[in-house]
Protein backbone atom coordinates (compact mmCIF):
# COMPACT_ATOMS: atom_id res chain seq x y z
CA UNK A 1 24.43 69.71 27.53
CA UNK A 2 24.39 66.15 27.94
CA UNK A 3 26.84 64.79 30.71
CA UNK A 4 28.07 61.36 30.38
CA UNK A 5 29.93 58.96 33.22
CA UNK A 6 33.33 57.78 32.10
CA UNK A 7 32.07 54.71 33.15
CA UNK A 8 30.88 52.75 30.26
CA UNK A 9 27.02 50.68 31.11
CA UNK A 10 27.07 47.12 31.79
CA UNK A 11 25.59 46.43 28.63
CA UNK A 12 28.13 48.12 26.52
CA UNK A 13 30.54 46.93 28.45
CA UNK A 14 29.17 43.09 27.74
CA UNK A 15 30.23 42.21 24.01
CA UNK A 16 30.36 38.24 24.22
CA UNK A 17 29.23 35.07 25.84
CA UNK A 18 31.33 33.78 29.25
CA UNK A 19 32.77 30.10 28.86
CA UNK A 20 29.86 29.50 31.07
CA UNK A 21 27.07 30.21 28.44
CA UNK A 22 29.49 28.37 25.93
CA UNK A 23 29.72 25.18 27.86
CA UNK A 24 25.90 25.11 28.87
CA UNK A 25 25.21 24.96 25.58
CA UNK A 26 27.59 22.44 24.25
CA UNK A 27 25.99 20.39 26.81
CA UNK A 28 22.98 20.57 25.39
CA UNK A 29 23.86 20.07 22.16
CA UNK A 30 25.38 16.68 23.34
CA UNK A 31 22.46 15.19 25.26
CA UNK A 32 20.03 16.22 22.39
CA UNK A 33 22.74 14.55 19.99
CA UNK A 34 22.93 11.60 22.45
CA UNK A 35 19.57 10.78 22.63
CA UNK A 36 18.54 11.76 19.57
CA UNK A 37 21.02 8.67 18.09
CA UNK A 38 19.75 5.93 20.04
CA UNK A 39 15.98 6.52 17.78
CA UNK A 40 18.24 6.87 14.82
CA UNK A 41 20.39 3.51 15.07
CA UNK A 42 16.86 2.34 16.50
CA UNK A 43 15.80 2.64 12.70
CA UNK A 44 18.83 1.87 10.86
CA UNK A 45 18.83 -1.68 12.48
CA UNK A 46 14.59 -1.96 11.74
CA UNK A 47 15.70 -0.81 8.16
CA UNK A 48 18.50 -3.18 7.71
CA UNK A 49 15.72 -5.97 8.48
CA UNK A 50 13.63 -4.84 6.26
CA UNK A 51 16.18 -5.05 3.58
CA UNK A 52 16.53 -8.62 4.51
CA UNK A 53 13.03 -9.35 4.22
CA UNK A 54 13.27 -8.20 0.58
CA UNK A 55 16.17 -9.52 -0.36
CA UNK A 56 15.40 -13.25 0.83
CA UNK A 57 11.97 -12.44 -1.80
CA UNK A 58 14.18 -11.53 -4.39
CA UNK A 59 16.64 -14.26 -3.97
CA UNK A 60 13.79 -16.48 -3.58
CA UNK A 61 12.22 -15.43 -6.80
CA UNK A 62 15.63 -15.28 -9.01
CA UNK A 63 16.04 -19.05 -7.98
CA UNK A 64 13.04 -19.91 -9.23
CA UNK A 65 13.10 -18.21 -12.58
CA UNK A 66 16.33 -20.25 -12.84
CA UNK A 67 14.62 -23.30 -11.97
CA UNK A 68 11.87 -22.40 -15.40
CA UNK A 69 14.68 -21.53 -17.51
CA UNK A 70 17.50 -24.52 -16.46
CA UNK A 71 14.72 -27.00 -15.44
CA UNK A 72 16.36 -27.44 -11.65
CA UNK A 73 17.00 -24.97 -8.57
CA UNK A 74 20.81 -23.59 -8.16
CA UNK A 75 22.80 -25.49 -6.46
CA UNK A 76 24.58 -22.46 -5.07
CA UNK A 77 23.74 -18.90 -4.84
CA UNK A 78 26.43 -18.08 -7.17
CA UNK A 79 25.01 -19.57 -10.02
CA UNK A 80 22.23 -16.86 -9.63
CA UNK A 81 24.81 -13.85 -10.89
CA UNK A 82 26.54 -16.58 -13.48
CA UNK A 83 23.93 -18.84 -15.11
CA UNK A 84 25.17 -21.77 -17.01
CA UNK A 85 23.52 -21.12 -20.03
CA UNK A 86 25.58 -17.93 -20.47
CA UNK A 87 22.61 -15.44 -20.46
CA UNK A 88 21.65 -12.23 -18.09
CA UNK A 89 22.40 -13.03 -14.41
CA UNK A 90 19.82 -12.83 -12.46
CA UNK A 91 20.99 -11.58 -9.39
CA UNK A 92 23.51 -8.80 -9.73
CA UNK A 93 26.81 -8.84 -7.90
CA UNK A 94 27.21 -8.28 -3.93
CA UNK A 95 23.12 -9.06 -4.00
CA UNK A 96 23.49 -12.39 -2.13
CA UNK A 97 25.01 -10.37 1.19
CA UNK A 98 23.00 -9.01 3.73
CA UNK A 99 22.79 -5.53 5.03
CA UNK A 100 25.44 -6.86 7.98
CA UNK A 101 28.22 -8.06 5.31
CA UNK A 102 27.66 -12.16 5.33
CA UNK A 103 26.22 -13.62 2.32
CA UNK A 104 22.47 -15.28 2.46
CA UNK A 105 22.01 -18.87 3.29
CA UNK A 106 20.61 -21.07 0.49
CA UNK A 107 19.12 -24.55 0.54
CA UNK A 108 17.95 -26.08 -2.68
CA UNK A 109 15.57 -28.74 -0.81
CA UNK A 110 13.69 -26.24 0.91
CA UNK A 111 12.80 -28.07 4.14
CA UNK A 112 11.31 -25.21 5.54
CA UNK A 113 9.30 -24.39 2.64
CA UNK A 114 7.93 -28.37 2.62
CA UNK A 115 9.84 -28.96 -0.14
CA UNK A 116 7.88 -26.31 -2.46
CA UNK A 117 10.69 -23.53 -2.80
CA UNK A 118 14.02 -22.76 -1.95
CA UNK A 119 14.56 -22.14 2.05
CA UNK A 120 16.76 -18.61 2.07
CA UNK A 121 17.85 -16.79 4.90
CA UNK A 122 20.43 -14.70 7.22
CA UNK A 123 21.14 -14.45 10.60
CA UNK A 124 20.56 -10.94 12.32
CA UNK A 125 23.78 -9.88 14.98
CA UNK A 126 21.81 -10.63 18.18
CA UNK A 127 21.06 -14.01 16.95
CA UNK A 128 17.68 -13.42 15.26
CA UNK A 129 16.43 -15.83 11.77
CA UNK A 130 15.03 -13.87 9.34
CA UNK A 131 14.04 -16.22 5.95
CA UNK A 132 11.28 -17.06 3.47
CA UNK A 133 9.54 -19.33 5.18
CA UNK A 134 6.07 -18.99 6.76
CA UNK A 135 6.28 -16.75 9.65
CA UNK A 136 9.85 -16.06 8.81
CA UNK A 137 11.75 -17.88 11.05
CA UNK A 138 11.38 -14.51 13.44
């Protein structure tokens, strides 16, 4: 026969974490979460300029496929999604604003470019040029 003490082991008697355990590991969870979003907005922003740097190419481009098909550059970016010959755009709608909401700049002389394509470009939040110009403005 087998006797047993009415009082139950400590491991029994332990069914659940303390608010200790709990808050340790919340804690954790945080930092990890905190530092793990500064490398995440870290790549948004170096993503954001890389969708510049394509989009000033593109704008580029669709200006001067204009320019072959009208015989001049646009005057404005606008004329890009509504050419005046009444045929396909060639940009698509909301394509002439950067990642950060403002739309491109656009100059027709190019005075960057010496005068041999359109100058395009935006302005990054901390103050930055990015365009299509040699070097880029950066």
């Amino acid at each position: 026969m087998v006797i047993r003490s009415q009082h139950p082991s400590r491991a029994a008697n332990r069914s659940a974490f303390t608010l200790l355990e709990v808050l340790i590991v919340v804690a954790i969870i945080v930092v990890l979460a905190g530092v793990s979003s500064v490398y995440v907005f870290r790549y948004l922003e170096d993503a954001k300029e890389q969708r510049c740097k394509a989009d000033v190419k593109t704008i580029e481009k669709a200006a001067q496929a204009y320019e072959l098909k009208i015989g001049q550059l646009p005057g404005a970016l606008q004329e890009l999604m509504q050419p005046p010959d009444g045929g396909k755009p060639y940009l698509e709608a909301g394509s002439i604003n950067d990642p950060w909401g403002k739309q491109y700049q656009y100059d027709a002389g190019g005075g960057r470019n010496s005068g041999q394509k359109p100058d395009v470009w935006t302005t990054t939040p901390d103050g930055r040029t990015i365009g299509n110009w040699p070097g880029g403005g950066q």
